[in-house]
C-alpha atoms as a PDB file:
ATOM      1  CA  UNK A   1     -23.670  -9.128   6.785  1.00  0.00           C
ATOM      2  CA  UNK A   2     -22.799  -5.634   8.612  1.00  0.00           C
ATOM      3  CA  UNK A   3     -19.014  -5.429   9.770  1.00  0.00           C
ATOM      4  CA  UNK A   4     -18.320  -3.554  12.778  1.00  0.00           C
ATOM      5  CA  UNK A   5     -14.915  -1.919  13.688  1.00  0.00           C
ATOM      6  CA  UNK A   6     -13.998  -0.512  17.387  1.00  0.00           C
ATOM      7  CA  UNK A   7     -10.272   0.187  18.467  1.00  0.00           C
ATOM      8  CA  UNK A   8      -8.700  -3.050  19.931  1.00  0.00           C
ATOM      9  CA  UNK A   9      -8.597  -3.120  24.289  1.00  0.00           C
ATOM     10  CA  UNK A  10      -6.554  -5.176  26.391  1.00  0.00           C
ATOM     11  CA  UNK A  11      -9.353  -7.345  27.164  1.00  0.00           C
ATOM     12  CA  UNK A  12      -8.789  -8.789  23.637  1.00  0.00           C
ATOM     13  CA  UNK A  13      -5.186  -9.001  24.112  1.00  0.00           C
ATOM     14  CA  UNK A  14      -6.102 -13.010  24.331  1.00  0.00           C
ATOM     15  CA  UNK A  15      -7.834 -13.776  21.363  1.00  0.00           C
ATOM     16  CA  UNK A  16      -5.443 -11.284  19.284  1.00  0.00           C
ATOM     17  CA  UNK A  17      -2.697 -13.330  20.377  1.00  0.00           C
ATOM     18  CA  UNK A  18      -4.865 -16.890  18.895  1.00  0.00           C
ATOM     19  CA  UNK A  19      -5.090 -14.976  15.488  1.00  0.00           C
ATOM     20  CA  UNK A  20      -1.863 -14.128  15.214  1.00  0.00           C
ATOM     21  CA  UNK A  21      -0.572 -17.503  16.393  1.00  0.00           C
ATOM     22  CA  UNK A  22      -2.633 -19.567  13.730  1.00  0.00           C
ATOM     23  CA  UNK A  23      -0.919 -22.170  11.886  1.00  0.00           C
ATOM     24  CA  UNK A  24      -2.711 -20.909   8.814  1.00  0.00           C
ATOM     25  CA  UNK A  25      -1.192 -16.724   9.554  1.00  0.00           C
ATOM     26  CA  UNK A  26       2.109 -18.086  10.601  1.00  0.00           C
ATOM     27  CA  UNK A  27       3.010 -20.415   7.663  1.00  0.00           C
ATOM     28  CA  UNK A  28       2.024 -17.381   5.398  1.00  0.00           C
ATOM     29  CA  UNK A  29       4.545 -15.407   7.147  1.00  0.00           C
ATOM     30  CA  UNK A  30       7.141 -18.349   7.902  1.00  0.00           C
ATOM     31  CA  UNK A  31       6.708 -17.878  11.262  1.00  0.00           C
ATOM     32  CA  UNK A  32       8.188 -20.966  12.608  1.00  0.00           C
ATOM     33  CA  UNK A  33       7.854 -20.264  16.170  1.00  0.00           C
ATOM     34  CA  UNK A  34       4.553 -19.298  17.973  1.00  0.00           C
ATOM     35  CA  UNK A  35       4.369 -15.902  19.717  1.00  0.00           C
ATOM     36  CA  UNK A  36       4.200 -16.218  23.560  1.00  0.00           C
ATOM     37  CA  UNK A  37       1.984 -14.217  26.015  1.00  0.00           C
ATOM     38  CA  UNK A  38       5.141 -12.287  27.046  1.00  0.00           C
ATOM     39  CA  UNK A  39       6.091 -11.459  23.483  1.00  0.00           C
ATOM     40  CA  UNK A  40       2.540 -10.401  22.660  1.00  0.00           C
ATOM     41  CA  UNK A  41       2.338  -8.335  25.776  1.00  0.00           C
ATOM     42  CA  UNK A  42       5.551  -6.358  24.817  1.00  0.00           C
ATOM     43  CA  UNK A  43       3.545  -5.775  21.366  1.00  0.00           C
ATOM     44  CA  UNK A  44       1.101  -4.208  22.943  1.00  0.00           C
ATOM     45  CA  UNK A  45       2.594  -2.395  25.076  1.00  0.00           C
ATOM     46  CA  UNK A  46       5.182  -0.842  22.280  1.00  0.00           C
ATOM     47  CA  UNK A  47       2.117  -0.677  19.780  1.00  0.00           C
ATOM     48  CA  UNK A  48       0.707   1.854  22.497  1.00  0.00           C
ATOM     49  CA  UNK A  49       3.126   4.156  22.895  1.00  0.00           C
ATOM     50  CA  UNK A  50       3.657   4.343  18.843  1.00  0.00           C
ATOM     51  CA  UNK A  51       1.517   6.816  17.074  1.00  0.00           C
ATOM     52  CA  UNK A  52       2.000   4.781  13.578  1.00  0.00           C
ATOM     53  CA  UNK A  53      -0.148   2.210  14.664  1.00  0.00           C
ATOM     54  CA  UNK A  54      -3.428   1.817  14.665  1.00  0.00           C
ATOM     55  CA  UNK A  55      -5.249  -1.543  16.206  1.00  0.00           C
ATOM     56  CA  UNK A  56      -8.906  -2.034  15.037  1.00  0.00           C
ATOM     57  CA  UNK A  57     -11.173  -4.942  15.909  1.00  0.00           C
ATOM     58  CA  UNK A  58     -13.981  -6.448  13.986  1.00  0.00           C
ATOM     59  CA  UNK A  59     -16.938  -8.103  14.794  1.00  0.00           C
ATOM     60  CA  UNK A  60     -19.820  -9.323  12.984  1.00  0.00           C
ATOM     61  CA  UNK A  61     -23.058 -10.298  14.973  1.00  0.00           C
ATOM     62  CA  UNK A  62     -21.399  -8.739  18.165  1.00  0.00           C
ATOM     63  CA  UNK A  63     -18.463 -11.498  18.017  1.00  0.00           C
ATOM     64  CA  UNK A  64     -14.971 -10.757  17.241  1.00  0.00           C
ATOM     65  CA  UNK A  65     -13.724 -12.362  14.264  1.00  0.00           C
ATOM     66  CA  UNK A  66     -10.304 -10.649  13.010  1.00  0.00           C
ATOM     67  CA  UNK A  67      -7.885  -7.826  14.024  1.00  0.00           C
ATOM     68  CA  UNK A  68      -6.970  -4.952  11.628  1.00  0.00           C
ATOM     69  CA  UNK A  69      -3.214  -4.104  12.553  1.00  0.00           C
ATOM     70  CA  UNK A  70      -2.780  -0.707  10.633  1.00  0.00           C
ATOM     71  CA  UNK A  71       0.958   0.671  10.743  1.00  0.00           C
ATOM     72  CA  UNK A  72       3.361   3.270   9.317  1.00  0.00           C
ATOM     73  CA  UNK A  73       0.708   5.863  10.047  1.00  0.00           C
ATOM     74  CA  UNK A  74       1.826   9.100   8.845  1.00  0.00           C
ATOM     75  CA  UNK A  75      -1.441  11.119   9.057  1.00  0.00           C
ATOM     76  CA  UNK A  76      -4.314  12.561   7.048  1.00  0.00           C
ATOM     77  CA  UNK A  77      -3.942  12.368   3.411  1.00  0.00           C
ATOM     78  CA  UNK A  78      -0.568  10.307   4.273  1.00  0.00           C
ATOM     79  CA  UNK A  79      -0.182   6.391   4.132  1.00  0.00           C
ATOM     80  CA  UNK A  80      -0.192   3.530   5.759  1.00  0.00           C
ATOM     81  CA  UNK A  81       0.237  -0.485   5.615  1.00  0.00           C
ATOM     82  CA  UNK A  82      -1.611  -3.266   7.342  1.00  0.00           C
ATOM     83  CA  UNK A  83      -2.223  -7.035   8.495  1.00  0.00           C
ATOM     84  CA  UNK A  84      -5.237  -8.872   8.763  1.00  0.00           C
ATOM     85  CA  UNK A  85      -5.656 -11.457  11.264  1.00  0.00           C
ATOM     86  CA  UNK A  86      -8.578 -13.125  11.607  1.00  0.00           C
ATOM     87  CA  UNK A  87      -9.972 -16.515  12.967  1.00  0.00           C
ATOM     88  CA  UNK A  88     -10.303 -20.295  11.850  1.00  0.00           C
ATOM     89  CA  UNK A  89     -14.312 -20.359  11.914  1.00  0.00           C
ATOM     90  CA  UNK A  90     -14.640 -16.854   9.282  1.00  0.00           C
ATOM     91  CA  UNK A  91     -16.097 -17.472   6.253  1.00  0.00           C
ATOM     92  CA  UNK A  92     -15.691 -15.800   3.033  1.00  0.00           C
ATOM     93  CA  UNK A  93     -18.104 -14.018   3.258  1.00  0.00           C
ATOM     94  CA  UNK A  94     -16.263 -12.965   6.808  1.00  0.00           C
ATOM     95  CA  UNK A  95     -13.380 -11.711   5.247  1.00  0.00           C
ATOM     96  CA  UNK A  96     -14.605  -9.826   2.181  1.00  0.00           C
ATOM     97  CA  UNK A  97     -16.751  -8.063   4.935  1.00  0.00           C
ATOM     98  CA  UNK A  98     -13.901  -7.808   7.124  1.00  0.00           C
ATOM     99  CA  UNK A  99     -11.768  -6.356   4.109  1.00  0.00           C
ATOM    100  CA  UNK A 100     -14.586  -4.338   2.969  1.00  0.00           C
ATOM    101  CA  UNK A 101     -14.810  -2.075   6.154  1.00  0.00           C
ATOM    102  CA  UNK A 102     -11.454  -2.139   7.185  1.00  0.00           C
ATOM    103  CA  UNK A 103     -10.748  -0.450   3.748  1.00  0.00           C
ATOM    104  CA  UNK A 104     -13.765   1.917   4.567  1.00  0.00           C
ATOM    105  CA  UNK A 105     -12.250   3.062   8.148  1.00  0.00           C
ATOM    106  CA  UNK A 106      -8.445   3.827   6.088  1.00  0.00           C
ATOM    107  CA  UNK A 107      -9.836   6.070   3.663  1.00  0.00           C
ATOM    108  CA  UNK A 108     -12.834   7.720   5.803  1.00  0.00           C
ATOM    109  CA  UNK A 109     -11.404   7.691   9.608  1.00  0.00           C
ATOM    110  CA  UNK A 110      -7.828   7.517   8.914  1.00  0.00           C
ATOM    111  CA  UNK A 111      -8.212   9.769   6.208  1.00  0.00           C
ATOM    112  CA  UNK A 112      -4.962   8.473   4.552  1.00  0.00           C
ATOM    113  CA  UNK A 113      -4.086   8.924   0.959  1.00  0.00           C
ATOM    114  CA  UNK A 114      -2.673   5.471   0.140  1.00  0.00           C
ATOM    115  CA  UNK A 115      -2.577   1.961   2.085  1.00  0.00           C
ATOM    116  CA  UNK A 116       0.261  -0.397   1.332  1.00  0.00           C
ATOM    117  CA  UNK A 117       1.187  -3.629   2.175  1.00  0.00           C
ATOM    118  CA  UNK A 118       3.845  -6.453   1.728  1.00  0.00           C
ATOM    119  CA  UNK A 119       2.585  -9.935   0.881  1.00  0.00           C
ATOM    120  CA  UNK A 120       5.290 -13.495   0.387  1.00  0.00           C
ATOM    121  CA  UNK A 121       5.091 -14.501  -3.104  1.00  0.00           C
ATOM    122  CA  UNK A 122       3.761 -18.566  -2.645  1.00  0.00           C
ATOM    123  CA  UNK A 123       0.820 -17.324  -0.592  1.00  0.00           C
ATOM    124  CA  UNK A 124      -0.758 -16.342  -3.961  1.00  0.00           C
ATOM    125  CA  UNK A 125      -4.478 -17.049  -2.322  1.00  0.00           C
ATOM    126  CA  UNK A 126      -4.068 -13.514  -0.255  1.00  0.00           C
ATOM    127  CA  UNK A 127      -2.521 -11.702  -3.353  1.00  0.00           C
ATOM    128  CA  UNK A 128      -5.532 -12.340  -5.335  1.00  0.00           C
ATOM    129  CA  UNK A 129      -7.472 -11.302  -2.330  1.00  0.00           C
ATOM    130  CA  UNK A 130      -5.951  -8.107  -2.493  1.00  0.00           C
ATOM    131  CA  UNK A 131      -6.061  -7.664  -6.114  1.00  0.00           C
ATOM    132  CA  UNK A 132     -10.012  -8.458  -6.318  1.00  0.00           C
ATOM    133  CA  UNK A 133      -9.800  -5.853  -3.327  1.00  0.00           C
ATOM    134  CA  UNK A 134      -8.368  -3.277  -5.916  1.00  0.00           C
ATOM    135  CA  UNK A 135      -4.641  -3.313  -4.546  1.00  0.00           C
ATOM    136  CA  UNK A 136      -2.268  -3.195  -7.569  1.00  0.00           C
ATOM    137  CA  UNK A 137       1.215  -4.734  -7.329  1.00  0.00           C
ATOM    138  CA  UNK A 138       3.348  -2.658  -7.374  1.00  0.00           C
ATOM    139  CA  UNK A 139       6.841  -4.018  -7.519  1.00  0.00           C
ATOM    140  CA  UNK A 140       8.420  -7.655  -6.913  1.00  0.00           C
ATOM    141  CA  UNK A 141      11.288  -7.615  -4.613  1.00  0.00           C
ATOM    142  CA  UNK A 142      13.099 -10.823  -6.171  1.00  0.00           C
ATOM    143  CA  UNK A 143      14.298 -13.180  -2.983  1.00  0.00           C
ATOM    144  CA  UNK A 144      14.123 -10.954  -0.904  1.00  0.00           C
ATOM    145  CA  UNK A 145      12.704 -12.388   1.795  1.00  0.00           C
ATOM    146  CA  UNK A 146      14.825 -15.963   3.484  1.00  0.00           C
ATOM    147  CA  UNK A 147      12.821 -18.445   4.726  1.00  0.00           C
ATOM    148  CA  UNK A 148      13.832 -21.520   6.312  1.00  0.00           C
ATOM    149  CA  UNK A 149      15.661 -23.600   3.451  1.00  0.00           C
ATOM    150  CA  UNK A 150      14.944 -21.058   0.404  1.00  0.00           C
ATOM    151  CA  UNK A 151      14.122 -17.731  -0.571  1.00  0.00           C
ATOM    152  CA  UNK A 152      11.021 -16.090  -1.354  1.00  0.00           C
ATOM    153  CA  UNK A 153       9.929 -12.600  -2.944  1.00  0.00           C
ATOM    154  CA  UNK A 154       7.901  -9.987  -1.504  1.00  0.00           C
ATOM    155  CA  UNK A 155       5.210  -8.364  -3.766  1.00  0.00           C
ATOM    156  CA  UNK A 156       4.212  -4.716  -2.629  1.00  0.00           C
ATOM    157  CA  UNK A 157       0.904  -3.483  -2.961  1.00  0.00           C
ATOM    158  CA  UNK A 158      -1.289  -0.529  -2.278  1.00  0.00           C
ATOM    159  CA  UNK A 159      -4.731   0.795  -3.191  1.00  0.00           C
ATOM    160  CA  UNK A 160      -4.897   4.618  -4.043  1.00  0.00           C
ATOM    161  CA  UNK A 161      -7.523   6.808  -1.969  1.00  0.00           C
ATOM    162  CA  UNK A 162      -9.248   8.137  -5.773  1.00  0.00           C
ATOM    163  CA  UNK A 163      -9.418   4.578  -7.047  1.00  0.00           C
ATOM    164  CA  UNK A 164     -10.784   2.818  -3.737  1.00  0.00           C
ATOM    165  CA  UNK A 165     -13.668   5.326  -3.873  1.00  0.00           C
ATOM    166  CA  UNK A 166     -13.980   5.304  -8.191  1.00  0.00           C
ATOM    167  CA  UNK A 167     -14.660   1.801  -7.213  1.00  0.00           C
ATOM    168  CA  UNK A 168     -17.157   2.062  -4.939  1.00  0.00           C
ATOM    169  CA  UNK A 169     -19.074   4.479  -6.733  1.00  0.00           C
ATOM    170  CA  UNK A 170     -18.814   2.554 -10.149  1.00  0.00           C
ATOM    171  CA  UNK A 171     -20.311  -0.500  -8.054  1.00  0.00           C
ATOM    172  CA  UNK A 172     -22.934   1.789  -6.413  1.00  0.00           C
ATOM    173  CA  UNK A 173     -24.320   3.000  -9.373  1.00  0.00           C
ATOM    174  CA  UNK A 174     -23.753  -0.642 -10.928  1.00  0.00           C
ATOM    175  CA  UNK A 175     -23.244   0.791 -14.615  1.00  0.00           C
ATOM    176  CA  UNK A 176     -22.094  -2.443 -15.668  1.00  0.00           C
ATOM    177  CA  UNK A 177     -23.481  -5.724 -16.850  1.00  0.00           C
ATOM    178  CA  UNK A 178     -22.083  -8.876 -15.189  1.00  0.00           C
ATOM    179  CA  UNK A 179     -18.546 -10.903 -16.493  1.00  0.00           C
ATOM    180  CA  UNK A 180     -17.440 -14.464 -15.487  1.00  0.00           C
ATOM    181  CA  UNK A 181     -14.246 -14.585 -13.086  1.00  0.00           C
ATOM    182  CA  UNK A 182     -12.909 -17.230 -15.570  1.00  0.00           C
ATOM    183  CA  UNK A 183     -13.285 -17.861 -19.189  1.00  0.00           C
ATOM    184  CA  UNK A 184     -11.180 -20.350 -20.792  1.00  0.00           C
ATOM    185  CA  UNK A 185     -11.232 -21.352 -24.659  1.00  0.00           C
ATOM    186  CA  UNK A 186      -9.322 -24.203 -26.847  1.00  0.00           C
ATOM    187  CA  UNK A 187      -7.598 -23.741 -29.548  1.00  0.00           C
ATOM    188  CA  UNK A 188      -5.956 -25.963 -31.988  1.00  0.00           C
ATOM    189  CA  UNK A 189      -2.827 -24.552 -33.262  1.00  0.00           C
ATOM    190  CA  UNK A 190      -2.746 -25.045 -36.992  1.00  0.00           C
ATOM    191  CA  UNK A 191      -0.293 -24.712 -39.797  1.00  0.00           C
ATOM    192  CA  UNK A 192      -2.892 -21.966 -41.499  1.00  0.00           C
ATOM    193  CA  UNK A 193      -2.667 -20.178 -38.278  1.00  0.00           C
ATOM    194  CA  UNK A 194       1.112 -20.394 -38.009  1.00  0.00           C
ATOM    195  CA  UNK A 195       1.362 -19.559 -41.962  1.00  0.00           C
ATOM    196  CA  UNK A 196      -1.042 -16.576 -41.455  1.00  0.00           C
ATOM    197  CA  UNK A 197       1.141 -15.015 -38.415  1.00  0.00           C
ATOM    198  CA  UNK A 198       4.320 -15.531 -40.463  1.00  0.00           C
ATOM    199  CA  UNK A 199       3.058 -13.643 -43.145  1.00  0.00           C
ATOM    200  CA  UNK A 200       1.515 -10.624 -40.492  1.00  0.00           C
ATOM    201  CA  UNK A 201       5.169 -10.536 -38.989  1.00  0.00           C
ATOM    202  CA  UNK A 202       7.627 -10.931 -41.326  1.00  0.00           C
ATOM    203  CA  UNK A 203       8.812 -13.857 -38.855  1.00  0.00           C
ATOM    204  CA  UNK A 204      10.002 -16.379 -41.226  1.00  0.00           C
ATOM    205  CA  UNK A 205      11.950 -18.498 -38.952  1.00  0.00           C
ATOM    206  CA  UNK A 206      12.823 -21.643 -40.309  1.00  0.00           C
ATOM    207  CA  UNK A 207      12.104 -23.522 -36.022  1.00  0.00           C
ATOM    208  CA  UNK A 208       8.279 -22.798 -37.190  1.00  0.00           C
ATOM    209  CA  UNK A 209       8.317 -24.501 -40.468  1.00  0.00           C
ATOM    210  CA  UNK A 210      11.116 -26.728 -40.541  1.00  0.00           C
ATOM    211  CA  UNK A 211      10.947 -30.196 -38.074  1.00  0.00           C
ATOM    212  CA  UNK A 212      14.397 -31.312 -38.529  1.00  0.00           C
ATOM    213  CA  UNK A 213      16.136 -27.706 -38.053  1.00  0.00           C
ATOM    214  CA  UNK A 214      13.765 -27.162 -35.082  1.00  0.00           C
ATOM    215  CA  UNK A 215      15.014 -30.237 -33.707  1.00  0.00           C
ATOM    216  CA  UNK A 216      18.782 -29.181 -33.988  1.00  0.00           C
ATOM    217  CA  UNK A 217      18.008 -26.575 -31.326  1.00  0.00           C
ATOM    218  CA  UNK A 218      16.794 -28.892 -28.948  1.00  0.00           C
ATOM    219  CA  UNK A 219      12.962 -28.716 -29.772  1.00  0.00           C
ATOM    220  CA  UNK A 220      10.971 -31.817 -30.488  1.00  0.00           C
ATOM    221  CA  UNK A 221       9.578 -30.331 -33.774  1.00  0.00           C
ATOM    222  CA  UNK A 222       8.611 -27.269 -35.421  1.00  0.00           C
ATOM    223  CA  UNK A 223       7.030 -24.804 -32.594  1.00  0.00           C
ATOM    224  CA  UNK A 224       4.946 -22.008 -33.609  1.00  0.00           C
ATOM    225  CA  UNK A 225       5.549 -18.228 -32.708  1.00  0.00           C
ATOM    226  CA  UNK A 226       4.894 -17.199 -29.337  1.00  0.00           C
ATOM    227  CA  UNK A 227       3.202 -13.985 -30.108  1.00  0.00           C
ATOM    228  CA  UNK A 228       0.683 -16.090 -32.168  1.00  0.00           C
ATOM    229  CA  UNK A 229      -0.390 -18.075 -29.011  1.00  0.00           C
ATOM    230  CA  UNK A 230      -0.160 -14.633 -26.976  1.00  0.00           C
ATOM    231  CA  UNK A 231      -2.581 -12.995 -29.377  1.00  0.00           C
ATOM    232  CA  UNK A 232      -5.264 -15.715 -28.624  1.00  0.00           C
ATOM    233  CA  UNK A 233      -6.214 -13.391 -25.341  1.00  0.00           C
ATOM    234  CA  UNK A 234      -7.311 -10.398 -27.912  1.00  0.00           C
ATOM    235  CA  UNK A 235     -10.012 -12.410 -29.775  1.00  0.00           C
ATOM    236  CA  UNK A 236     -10.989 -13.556 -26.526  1.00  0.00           C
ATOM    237  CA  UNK A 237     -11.492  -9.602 -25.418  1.00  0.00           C
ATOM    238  CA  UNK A 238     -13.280  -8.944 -28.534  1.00  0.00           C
ATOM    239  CA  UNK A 239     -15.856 -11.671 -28.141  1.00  0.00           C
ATOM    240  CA  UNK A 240     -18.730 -11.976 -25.192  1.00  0.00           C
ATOM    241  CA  UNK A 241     -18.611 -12.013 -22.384  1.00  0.00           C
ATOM    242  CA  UNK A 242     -16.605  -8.735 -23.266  1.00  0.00           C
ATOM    243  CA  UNK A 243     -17.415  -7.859 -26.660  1.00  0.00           C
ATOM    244  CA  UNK A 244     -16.821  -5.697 -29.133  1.00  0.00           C
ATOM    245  CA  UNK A 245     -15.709  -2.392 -28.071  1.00  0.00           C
ATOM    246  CA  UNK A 246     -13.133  -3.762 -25.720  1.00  0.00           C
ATOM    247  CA  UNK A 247     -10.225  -1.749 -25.580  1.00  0.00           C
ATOM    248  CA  UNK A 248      -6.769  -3.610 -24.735  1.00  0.00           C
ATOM    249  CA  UNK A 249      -4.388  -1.443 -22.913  1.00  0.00           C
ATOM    250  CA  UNK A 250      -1.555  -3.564 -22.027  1.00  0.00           C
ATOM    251  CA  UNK A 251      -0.245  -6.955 -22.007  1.00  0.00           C
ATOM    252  CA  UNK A 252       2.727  -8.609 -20.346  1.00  0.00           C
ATOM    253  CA  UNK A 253       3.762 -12.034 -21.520  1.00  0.00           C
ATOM    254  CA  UNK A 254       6.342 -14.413 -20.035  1.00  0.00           C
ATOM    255  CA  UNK A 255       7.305 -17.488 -22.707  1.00  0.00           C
ATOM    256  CA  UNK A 256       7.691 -20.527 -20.415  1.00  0.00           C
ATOM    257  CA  UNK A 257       7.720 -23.228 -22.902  1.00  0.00           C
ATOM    258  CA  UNK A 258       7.384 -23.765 -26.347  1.00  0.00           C
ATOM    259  CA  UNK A 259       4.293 -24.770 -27.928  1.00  0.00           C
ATOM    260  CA  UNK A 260       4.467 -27.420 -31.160  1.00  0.00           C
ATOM    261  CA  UNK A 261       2.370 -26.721 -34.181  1.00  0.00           C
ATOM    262  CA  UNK A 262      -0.805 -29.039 -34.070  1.00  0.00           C
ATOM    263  CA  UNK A 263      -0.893 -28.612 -30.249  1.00  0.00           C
ATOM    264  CA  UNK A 264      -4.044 -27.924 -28.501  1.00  0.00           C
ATOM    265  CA  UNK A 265      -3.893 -25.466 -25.862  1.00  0.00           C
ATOM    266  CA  UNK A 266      -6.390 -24.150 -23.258  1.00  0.00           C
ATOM    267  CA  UNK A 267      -6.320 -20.666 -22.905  1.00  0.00           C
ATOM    268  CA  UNK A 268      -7.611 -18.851 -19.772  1.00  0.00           C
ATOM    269  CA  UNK A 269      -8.688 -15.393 -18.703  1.00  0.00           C
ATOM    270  CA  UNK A 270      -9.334 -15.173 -14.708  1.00  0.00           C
ATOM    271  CA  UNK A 271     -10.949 -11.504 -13.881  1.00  0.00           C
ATOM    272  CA  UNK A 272      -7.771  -9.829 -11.064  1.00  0.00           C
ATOM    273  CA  UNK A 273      -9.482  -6.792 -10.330  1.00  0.00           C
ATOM    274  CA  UNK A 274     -11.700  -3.927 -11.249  1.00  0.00           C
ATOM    275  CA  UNK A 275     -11.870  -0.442 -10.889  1.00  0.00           C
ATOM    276  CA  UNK A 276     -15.363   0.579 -12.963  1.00  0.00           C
ATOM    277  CA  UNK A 277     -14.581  -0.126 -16.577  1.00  0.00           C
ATOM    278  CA  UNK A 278     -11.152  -1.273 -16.282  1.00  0.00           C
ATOM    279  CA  UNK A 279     -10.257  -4.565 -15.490  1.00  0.00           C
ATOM    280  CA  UNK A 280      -7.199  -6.384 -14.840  1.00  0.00           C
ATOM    281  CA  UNK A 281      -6.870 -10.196 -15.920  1.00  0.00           C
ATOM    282  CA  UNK A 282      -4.531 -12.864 -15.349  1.00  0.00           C
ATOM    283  CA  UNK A 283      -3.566 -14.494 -18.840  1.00  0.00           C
ATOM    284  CA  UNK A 284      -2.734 -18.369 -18.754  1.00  0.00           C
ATOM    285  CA  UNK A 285      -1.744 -20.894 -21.514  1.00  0.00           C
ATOM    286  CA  UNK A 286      -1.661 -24.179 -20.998  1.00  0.00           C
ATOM    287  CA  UNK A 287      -0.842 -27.573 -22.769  1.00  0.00           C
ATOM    288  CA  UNK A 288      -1.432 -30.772 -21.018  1.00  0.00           C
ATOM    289  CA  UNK A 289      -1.762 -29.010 -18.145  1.00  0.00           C
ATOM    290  CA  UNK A 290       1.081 -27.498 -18.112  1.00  0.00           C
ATOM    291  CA  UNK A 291       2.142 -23.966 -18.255  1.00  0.00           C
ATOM    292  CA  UNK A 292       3.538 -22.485 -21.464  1.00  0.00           C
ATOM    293  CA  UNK A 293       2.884 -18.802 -21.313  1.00  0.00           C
ATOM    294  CA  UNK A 294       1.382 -16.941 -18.329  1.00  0.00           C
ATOM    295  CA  UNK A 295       1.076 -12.349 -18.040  1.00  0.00           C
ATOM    296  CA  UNK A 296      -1.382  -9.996 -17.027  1.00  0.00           C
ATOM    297  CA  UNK A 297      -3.752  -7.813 -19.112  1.00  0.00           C
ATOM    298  CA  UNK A 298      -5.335  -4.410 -18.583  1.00  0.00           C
ATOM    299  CA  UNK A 299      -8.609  -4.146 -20.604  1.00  0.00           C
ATOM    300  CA  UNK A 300     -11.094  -1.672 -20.922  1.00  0.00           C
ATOM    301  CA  UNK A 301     -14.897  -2.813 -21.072  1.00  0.00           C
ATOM    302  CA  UNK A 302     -17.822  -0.791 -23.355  1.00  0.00           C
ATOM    303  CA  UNK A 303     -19.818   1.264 -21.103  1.00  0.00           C
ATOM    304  CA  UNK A 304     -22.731  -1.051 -21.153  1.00  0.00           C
ATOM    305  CA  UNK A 305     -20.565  -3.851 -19.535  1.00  0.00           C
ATOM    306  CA  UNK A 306     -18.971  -4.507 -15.731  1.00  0.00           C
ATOM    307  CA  UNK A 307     -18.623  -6.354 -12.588  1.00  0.00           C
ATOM    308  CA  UNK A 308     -17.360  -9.833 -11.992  1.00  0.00           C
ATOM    309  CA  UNK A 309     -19.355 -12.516 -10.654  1.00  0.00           C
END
């Protein structure tokens, strides 16, 4: 499905101001109030006279179906940020088309080095829209943004001229066999496992062997190291769909709650983003559906293996 882009005219002033006044856009935003004709016409008409915007229109099938707001222009080989707005009716398909060309018309009409934007941390849907886009985050402004009754952070992301077009070609010249979005694996922590990791580490911690001291510091029994349940993601990179040859390049980890020896835990690798051979994975462990330890992992695939399906 072809994407086309044209610079936005007054005669769409109308349904611009419908996109932007969407339940769904302003929510994201906490945008309590809706944006009236007047207010959108003083938009445009300050958006006009400012040479750091940019206002680009897509259609598909000769129908508008979203408006590309690019801003904080600073010229060729510069940057720039941007909002999407698009309608109720677009499918996915829609947007990754949408996405797809307005990404095309920053790097190849605007010419621009680097595109940024600024996303509210709960609306995690459009984050991982933007990572599977190839935007990296960048930086977490902690509450930095005040809402309503609370206060949220602001993730900042951008995509890099180089690696926009790195991924293209790498897709282009598909050198890559296919890899699930999601694998997930359980695993029964045992006391071998838990003896085994003591022994690697030197961590002889009495909490992982010892019930009744465990329980003195507020645990419900002996819990087993958190690096041993954090190492789980490795021999999932080592086996298919990844296989051997895998390089690991860097892990974060963030211990939410302890994890008792015996307990089975699901753990789950969902594909982020990829740029050719590199790929970057959100790392999940779970027990009885709850969180315990969550990160993110760069990886590195063999050359015979690639995209995401």
């Amino acid at each position: 499905m072809t994407c086309r882009l044209r610079t936005m005219q007054s005669t769409d002033l109308q349904v611009a101001l419908k996109w932007r006044n969407r339940c769904e856009v302003r929510d994201n935003k906490h945008l309590y109030n809706e944006t009236s004709s007047v207010e959108h016409q003083h938009w445009w008409d300050s958006v006009l006279m400012d040479k750091g915007f940019c206002l680009i229109v897509a259609e598909i099938e000769d129908n508008p179906v979203g408006l590309i707001v690019f801003s904080n222009y600073t010229g060729e080989q510069g940057s720039a940020s941007w909002d999407i707005f698009t309608g109720d009716n677009n499918t996915s398909d829609d947007e990754c088309s949408i996405v797809t060309a307005a990404l095309e018309y920053a790097f190849n009409v605007l010419n621009i080095r680097r595109l940024e934007c600024e996303i509210l941390g709960f609306n995690s849907a459009d984050v991982l829209r933007h990572r599977r886009a190839g935007f990296n985050i960048e930086g977490i402004k902690k509450q930095a943004y005040q809402g309503m009754n609370d206060w949220h952070d602001i993730y900042c992301l951008a995509i890099l001229e180089k690696n926009w077009r790195f991924k293209i070609k790498s897709e282009q010249d598909n050198v890559t066999r296919d890899i699930p979005n999601s694998v997930t694996k359980t695993v029964l922590i045992t006391d071998e496992m838990v003896n085994f990791f003591s022994d690697a580490s030197k961590d002889k911690n009495a909490i992982h062997f010892n019930d009744k001291l465990a329980q003195t510091y507020g645990f419900k029994g002996r819990i087993c190291h958190g690096m041993l349940v954090g190492s789980l993601f490795s021999g999932m990179f080592s086996a298919p769909p990844f296989g051997e040859g895998t390089i690991y390049l860097s892990q974060t980890l963030y211990f939410i709650k302890p994890i008792q020896v015996g307990a089975e835990v699901e753990v789950t690798i969902q594909v982020l983003s990829q740029i050719g051979r590199k790929l970057t994975l959100s790392t999940k462990v779970l027990h009885r559906d709850l969180l315990c330890i969550h990160g993110e992992a760069d990886i590195l695939l063999p050359k015979e293996i690639s995209s995401v399906v």
